[in-house]
C-alpha atoms as a PDB file:
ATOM      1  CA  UNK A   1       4.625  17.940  36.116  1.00  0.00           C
ATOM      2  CA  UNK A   2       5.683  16.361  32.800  1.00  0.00           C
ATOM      3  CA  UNK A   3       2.403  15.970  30.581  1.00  0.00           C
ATOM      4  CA  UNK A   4       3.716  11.775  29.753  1.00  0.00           C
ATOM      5  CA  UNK A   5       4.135  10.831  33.599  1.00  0.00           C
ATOM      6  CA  UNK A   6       1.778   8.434  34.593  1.00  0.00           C
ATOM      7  CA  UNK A   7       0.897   4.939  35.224  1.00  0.00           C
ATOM      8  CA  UNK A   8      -0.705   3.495  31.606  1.00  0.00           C
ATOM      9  CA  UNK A   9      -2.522   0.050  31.155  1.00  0.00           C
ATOM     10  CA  UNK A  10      -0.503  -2.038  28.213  1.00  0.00           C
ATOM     11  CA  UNK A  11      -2.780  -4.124  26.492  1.00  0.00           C
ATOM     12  CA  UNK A  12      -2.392  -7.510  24.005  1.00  0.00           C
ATOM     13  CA  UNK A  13      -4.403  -8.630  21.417  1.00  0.00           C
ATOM     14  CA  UNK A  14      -7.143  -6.022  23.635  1.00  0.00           C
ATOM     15  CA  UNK A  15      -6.958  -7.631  26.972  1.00  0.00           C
ATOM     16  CA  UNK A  16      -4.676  -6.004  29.808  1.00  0.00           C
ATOM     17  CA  UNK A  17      -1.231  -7.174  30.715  1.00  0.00           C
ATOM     18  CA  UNK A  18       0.822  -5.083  32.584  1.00  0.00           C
ATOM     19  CA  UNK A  19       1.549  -1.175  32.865  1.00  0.00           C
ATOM     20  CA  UNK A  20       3.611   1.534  31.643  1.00  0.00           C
ATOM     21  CA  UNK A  21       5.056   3.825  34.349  1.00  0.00           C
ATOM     22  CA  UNK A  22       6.285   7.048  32.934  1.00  0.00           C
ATOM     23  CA  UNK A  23       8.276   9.083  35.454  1.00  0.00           C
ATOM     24  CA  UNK A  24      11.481  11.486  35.210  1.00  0.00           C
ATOM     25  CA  UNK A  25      14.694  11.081  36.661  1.00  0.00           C
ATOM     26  CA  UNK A  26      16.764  13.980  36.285  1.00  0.00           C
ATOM     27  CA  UNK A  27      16.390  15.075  32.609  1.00  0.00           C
ATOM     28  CA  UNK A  28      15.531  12.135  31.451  1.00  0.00           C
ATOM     29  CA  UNK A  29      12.034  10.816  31.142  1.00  0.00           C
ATOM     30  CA  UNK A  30      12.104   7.179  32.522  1.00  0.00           C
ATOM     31  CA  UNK A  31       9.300   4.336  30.516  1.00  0.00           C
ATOM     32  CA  UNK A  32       9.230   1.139  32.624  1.00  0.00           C
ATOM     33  CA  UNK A  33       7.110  -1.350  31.056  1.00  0.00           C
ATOM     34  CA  UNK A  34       6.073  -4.676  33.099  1.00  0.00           C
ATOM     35  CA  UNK A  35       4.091  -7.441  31.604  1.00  0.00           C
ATOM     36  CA  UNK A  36       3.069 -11.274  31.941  1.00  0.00           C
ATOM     37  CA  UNK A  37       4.026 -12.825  28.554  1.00  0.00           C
ATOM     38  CA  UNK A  38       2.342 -11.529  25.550  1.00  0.00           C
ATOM     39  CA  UNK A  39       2.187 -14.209  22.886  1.00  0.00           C
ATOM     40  CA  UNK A  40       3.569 -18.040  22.606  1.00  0.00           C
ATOM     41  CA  UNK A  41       7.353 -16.921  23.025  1.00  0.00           C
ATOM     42  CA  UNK A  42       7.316 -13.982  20.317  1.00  0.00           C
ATOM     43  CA  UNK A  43       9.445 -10.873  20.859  1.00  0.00           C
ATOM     44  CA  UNK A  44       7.152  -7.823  21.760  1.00  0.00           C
ATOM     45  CA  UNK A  45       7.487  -4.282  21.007  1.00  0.00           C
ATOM     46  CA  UNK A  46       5.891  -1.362  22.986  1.00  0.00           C
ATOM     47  CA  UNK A  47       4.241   1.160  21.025  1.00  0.00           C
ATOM     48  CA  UNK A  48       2.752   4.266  22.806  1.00  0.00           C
ATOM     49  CA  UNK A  49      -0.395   6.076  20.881  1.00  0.00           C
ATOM     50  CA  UNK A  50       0.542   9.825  20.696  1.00  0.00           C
ATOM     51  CA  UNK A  51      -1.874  12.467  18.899  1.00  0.00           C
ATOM     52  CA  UNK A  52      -3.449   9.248  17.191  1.00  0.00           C
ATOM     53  CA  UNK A  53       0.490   7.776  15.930  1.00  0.00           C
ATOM     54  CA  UNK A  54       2.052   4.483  17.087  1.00  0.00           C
ATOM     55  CA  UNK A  55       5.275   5.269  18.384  1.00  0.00           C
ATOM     56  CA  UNK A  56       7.854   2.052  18.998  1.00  0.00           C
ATOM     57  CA  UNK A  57       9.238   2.562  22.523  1.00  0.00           C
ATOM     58  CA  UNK A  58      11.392  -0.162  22.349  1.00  0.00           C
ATOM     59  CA  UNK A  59      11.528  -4.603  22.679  1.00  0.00           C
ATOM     60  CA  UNK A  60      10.238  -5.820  26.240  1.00  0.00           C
ATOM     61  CA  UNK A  61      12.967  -8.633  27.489  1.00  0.00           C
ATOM     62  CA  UNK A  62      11.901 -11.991  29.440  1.00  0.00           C
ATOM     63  CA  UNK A  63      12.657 -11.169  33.152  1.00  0.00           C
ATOM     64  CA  UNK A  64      10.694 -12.963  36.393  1.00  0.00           C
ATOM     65  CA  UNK A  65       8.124 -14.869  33.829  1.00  0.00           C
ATOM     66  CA  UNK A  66       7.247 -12.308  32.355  1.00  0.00           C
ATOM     67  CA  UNK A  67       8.183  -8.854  29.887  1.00  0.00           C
ATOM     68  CA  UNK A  68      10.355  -5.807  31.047  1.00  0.00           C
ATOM     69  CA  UNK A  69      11.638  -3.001  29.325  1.00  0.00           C
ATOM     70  CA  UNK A  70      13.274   0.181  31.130  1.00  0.00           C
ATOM     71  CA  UNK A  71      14.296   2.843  28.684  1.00  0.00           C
ATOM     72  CA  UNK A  72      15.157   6.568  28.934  1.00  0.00           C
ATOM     73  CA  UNK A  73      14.377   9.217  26.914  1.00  0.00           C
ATOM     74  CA  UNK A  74      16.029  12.929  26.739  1.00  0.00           C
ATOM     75  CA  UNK A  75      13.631  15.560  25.772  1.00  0.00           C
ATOM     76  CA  UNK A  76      14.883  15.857  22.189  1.00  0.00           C
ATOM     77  CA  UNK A  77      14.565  12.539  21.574  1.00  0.00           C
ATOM     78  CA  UNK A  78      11.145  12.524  22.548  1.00  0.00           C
ATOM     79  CA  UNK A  79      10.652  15.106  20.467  1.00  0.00           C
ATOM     80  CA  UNK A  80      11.888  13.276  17.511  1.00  0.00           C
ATOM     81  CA  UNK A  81       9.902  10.484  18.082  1.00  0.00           C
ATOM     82  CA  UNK A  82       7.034  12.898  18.098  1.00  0.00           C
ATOM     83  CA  UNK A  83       5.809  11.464  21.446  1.00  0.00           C
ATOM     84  CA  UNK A  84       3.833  14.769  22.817  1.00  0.00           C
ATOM     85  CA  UNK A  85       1.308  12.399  25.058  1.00  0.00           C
ATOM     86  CA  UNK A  86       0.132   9.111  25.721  1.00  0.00           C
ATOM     87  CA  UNK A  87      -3.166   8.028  24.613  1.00  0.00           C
ATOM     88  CA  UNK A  88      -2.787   3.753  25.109  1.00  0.00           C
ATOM     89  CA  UNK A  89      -0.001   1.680  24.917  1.00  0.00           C
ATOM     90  CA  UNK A  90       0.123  -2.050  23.433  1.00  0.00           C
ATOM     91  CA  UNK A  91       2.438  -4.808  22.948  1.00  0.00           C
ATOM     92  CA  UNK A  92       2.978  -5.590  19.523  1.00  0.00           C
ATOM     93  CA  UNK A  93       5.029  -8.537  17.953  1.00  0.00           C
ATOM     94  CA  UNK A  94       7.506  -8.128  15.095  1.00  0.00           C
ATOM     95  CA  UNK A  95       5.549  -9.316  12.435  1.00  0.00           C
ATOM     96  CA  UNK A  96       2.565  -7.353  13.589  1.00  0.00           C
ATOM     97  CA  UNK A  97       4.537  -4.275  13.410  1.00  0.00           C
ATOM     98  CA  UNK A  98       5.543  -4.109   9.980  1.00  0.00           C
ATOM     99  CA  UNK A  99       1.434  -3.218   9.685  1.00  0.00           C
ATOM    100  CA  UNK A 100       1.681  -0.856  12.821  1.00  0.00           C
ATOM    101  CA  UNK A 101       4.259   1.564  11.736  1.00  0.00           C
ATOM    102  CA  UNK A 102       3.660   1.911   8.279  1.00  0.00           C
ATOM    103  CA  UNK A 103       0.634   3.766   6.700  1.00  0.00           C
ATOM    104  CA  UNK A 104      -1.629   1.664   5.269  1.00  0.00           C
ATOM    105  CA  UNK A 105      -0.964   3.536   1.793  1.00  0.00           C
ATOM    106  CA  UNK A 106       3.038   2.726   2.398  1.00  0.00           C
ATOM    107  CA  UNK A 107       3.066  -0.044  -0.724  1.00  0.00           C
ATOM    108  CA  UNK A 108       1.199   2.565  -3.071  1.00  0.00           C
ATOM    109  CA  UNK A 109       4.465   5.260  -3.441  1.00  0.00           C
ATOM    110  CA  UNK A 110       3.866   8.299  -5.345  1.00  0.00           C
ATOM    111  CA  UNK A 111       5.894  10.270  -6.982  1.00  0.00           C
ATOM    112  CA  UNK A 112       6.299  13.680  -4.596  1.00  0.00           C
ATOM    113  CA  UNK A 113       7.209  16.777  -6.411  1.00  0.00           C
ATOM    114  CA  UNK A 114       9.751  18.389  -3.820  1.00  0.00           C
ATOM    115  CA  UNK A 115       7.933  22.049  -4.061  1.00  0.00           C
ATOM    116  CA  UNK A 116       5.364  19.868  -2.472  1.00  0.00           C
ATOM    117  CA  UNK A 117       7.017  19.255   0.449  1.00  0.00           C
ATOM    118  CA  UNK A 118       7.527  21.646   3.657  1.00  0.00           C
ATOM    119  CA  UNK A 119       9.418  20.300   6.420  1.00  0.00           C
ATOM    120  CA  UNK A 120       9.675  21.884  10.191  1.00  0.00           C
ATOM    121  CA  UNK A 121      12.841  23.094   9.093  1.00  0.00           C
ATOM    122  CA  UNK A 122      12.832  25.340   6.337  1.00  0.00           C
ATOM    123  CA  UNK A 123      16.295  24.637   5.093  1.00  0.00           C
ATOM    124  CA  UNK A 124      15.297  21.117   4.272  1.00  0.00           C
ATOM    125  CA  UNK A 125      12.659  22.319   2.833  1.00  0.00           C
ATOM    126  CA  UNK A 126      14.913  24.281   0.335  1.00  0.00           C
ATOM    127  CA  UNK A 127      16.786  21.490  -0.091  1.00  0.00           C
ATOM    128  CA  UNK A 128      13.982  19.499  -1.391  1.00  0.00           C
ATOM    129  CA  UNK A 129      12.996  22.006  -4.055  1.00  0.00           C
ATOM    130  CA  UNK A 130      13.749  21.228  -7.507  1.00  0.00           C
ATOM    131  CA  UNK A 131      13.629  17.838  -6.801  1.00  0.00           C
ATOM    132  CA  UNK A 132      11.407  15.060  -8.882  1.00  0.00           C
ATOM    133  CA  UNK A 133      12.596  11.849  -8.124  1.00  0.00           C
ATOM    134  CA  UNK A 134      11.596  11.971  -4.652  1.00  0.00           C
ATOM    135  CA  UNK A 135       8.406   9.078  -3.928  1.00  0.00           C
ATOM    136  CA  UNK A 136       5.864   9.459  -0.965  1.00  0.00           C
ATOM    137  CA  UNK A 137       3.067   7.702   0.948  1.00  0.00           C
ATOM    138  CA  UNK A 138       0.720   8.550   3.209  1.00  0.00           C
ATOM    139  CA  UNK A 139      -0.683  12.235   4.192  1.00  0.00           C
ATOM    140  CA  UNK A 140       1.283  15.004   5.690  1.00  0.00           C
ATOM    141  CA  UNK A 141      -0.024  13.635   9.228  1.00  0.00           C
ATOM    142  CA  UNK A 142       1.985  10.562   9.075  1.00  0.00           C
ATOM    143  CA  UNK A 143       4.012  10.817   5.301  1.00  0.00           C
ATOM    144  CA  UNK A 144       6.557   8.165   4.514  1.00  0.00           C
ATOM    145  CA  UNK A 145       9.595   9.978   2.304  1.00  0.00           C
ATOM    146  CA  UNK A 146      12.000   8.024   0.037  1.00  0.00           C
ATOM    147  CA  UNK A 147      14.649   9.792  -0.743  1.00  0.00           C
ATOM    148  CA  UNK A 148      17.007   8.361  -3.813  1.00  0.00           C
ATOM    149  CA  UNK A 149      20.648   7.454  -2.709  1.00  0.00           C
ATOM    150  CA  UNK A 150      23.109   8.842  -5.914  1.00  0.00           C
ATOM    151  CA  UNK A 151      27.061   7.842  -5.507  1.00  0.00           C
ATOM    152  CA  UNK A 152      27.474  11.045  -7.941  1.00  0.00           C
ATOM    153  CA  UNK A 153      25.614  13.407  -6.033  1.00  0.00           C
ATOM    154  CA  UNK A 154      25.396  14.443  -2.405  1.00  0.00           C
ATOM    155  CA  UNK A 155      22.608  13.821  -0.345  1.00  0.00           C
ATOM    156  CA  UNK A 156      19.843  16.309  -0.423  1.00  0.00           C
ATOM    157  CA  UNK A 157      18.893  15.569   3.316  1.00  0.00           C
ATOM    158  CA  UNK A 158      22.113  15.037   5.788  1.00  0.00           C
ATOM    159  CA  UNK A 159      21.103  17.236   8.433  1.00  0.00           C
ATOM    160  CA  UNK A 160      18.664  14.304   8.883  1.00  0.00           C
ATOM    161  CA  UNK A 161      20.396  11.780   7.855  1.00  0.00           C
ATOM    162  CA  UNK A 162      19.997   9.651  11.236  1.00  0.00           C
ATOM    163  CA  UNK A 163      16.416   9.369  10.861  1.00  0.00           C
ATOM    164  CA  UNK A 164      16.179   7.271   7.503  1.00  0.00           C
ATOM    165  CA  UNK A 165      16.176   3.401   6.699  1.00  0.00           C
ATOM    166  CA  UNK A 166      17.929   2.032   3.877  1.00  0.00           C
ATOM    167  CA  UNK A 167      15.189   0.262   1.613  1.00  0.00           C
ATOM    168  CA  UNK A 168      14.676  -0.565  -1.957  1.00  0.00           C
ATOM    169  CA  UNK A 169      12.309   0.836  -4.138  1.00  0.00           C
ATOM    170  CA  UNK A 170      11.610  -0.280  -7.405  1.00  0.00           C
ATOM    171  CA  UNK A 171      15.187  -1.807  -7.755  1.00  0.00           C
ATOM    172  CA  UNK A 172      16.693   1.610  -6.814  1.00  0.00           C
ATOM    173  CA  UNK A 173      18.379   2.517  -3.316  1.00  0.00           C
ATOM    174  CA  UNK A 174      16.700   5.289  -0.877  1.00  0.00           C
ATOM    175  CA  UNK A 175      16.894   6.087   2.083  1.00  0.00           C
ATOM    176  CA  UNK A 176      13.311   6.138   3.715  1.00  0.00           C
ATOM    177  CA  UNK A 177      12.420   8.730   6.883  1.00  0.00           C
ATOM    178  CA  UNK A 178       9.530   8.967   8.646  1.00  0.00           C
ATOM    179  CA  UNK A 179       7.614  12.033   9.294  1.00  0.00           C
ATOM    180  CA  UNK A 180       4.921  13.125  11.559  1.00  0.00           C
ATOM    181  CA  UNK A 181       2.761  16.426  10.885  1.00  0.00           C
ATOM    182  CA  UNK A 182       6.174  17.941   8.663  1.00  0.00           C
ATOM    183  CA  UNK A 183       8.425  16.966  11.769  1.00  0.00           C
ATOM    184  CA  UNK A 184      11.125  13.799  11.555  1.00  0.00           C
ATOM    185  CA  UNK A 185      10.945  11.292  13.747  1.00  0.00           C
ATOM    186  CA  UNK A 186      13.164   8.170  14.559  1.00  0.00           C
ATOM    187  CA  UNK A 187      11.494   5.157  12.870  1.00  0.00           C
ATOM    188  CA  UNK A 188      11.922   1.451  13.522  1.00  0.00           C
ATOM    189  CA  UNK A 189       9.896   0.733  10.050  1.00  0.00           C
ATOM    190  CA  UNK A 190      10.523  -3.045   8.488  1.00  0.00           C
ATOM    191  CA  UNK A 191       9.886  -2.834   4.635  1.00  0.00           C
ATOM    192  CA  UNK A 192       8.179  -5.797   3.183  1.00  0.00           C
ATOM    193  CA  UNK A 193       9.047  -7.302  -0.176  1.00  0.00           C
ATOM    194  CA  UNK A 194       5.643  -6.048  -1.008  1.00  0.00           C
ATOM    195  CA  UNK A 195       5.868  -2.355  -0.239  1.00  0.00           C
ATOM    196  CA  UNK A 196       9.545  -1.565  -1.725  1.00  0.00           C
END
């Protein structure tokens, strides 16, 4: 039996409205999410708790009066969102989840020395070294990696390339991944004004 199946409780603002059922369906791990309406006509977001981590499932659409969402998940790309279990799930709104996803250290960015850095994959990790215009925030548990975009110079980081969010820093371009205990993960980050 697949460690996620299950039948979770989604809660709102801390009071109960609807369930997450987790089940699999060939290889693919199935999340159906069914809720009464969250908030006064705001588009919600799921987020499952894994090893103490948010993780954005995905938007919940209006169906029967009330939420829905039906997504499926390979494996791998469970394993890049770093979703290993389910400790809760909630509903979050878009505004709310600018403060969700992000560390709460994301606006203070640091300056991250790349022989600093060690990745899953060591070959990234080689790529990195050397570097010293690379900026960080947050601890290696949850660390938020910006990663300066030069036209003149290729990309340190393609082999991930898929993972990252165009933000800007400082009045430079990055591109800004996500990363969970050394491991990327698919991020649905918003940047605010105030942390960029």
């Amino acid at each position: 039996m697949d460690p996620l199946c299950g039948i979770y409780d989604v809660s709102f603002l801390e009071r109960r409205v609807g369930t997450l059922t987790v089940s699999i369906s060939g290889l693919n791990t199935v999340f159906e999410c069914r809720c009464s309406a969250g908030s006064s006509g705001e588009i919600q977001r799921l987020f499952c708790v894994s090893d103490g981590v948010p993780v954005a499932i995905g938007v919940l659409m209006p169906e029967g009066g009330g939420l829905h969402l039906r997504k499926r998940f390979t494996k791998n790309a469970l394993m890049r969102l770093g979703l290993s279990s389910i400790e809760s799930c909630f509903l979050s709104s878009a505004s709310q989840a600018a403060q969700i996803t992000r560390p709460d250290s994301a606006c203070a960015w640091r300056t991250a020395a790349g022989h600093d850095l060690v990745f899953e994959d060591s070959a990234l990790t080689a790529s990195c070294r050397g570097r010293t215009d690379l900026l960080a925030s947050g601890d290696r548990a949850q660390l938020l990696l910006a990663v300066p975009v030069d036209a003149d110079a290729p990309f340190p980081l393609m082999p991930v390339f898929c993972f990252g969010d165009a933000a800007e820093i400082r009045g430079k371009d990055y591109v800004v991944f996500c990363l969970k205990n050394g491991k990327f993960i698919q991020s649905e980050h918003i940047f605010s004004e105030n942390c960029t």
